[in-house]
Protein backbone atom coordinates (compact mmCIF):
# COMPACT_ATOMS: atom_id res chain seq x y z
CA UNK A 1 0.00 0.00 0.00
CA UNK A 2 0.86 3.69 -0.32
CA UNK A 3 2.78 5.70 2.19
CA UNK A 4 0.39 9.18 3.14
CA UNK A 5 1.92 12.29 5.10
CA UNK A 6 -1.21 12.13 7.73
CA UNK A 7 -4.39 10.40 8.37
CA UNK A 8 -7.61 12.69 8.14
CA UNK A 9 -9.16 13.31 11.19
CA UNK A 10 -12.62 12.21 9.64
CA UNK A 11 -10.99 9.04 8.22
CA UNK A 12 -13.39 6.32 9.19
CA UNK A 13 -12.29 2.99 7.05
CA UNK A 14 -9.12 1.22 6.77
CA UNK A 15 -6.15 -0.36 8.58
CA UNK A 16 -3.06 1.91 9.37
CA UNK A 17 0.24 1.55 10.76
CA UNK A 18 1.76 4.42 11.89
CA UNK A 19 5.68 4.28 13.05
CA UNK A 20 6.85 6.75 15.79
CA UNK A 21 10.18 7.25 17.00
CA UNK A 22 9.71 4.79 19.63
CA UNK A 23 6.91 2.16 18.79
CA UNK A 24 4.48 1.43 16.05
CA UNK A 25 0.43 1.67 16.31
CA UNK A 26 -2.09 0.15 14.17
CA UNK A 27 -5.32 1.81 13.75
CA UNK A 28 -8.21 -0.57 12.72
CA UNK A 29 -11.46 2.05 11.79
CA UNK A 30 -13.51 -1.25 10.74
CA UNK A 31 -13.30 -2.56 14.55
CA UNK A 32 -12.20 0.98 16.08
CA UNK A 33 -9.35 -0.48 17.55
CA UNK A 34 -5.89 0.74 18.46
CA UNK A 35 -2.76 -0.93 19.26
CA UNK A 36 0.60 -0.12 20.10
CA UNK A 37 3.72 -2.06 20.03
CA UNK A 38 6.91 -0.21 21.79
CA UNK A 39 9.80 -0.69 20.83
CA UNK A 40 8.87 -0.90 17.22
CA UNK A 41 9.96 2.48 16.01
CA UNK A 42 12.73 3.89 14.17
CA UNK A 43 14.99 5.70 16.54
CA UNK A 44 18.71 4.93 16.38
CA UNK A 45 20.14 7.37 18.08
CA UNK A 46 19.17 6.36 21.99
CA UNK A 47 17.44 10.09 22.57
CA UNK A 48 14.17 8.56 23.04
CA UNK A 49 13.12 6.79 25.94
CA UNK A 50 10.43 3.98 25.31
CA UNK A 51 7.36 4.68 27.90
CA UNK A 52 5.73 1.41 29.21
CA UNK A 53 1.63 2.26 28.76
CA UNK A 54 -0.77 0.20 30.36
CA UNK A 55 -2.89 -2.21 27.05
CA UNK A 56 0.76 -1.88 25.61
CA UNK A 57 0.23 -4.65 22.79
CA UNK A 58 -3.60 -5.16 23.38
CA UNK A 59 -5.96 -3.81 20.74
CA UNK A 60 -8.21 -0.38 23.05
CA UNK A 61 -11.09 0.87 21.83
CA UNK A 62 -10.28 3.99 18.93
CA UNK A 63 -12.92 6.51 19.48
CA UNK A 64 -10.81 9.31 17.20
CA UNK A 65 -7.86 10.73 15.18
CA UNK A 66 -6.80 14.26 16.16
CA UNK A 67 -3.93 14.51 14.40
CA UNK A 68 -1.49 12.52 13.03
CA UNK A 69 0.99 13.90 10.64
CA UNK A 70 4.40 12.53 9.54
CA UNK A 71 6.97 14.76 11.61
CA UNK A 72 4.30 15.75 14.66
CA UNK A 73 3.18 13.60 17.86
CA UNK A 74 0.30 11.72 16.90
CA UNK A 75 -3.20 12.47 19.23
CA UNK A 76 -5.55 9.16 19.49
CA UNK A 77 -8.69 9.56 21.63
CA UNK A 78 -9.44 6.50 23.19
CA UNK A 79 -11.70 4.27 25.57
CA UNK A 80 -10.76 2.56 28.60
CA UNK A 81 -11.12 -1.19 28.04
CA UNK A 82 -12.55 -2.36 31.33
CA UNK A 83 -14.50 1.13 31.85
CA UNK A 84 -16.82 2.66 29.17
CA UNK A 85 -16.68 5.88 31.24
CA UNK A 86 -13.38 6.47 30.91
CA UNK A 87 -11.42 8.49 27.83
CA UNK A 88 -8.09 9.73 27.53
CA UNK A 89 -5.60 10.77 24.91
CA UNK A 90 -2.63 8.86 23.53
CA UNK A 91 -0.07 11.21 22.69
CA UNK A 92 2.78 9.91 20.91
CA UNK A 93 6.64 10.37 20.15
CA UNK A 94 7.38 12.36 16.68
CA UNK A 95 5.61 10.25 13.71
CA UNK A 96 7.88 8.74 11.18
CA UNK A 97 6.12 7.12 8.82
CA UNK A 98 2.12 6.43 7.85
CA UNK A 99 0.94 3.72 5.79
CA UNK A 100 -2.31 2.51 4.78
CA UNK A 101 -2.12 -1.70 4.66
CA UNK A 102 -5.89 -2.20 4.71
């Protein structure tokens, strides 16, 4: 698939990877799911420290995209799992790379 410079904040269909500096997420907007793997970014150079999160490699419910542009931390509004009542925003390291796989 094709490599994209952001992801719409009114995207609502696809599968997306997005690599940050220090792990890689993967946006489902058929099942509203986000995941993140740490660890599984692209920094070399040891400046970035790799923040444990709780879910870390569980799919969370995706309620939204605030922004996510190739060179900016990415904003993903999100659900608790075990709490419907309970949102919060992911905020992530600089983005490296978007790619639409699905």
């Amino acid at each position: 698939m094709a490599q994209v410079k952001r992801i719409p904040t009114d995207t609502s269909e696809g599968v997306w990877t997005v690599v940050t500096r220090t792990s890689t997420y993967l946006l489902d907007f058929g099942e509203m799911t986000l995941l993140r793997a740490p660890g599984v970014g692209s920094s070399s150079d040891g400046a970035w420290e790799i923040s444990e999160l709780r879910r870390d490699s569980e799919d969370i419910p995706l309620l939204g995209v605030k922004v996510c542009t190739v060179g900016e931390s990415a904003q993903f509004w999100v659900r608790a799992v075990d709490d419907p009542d309970v949102r919060t925003w992911r905020i992530t390291t600089p983005v490296v790379s978007i790619e639409r796989i699905g």
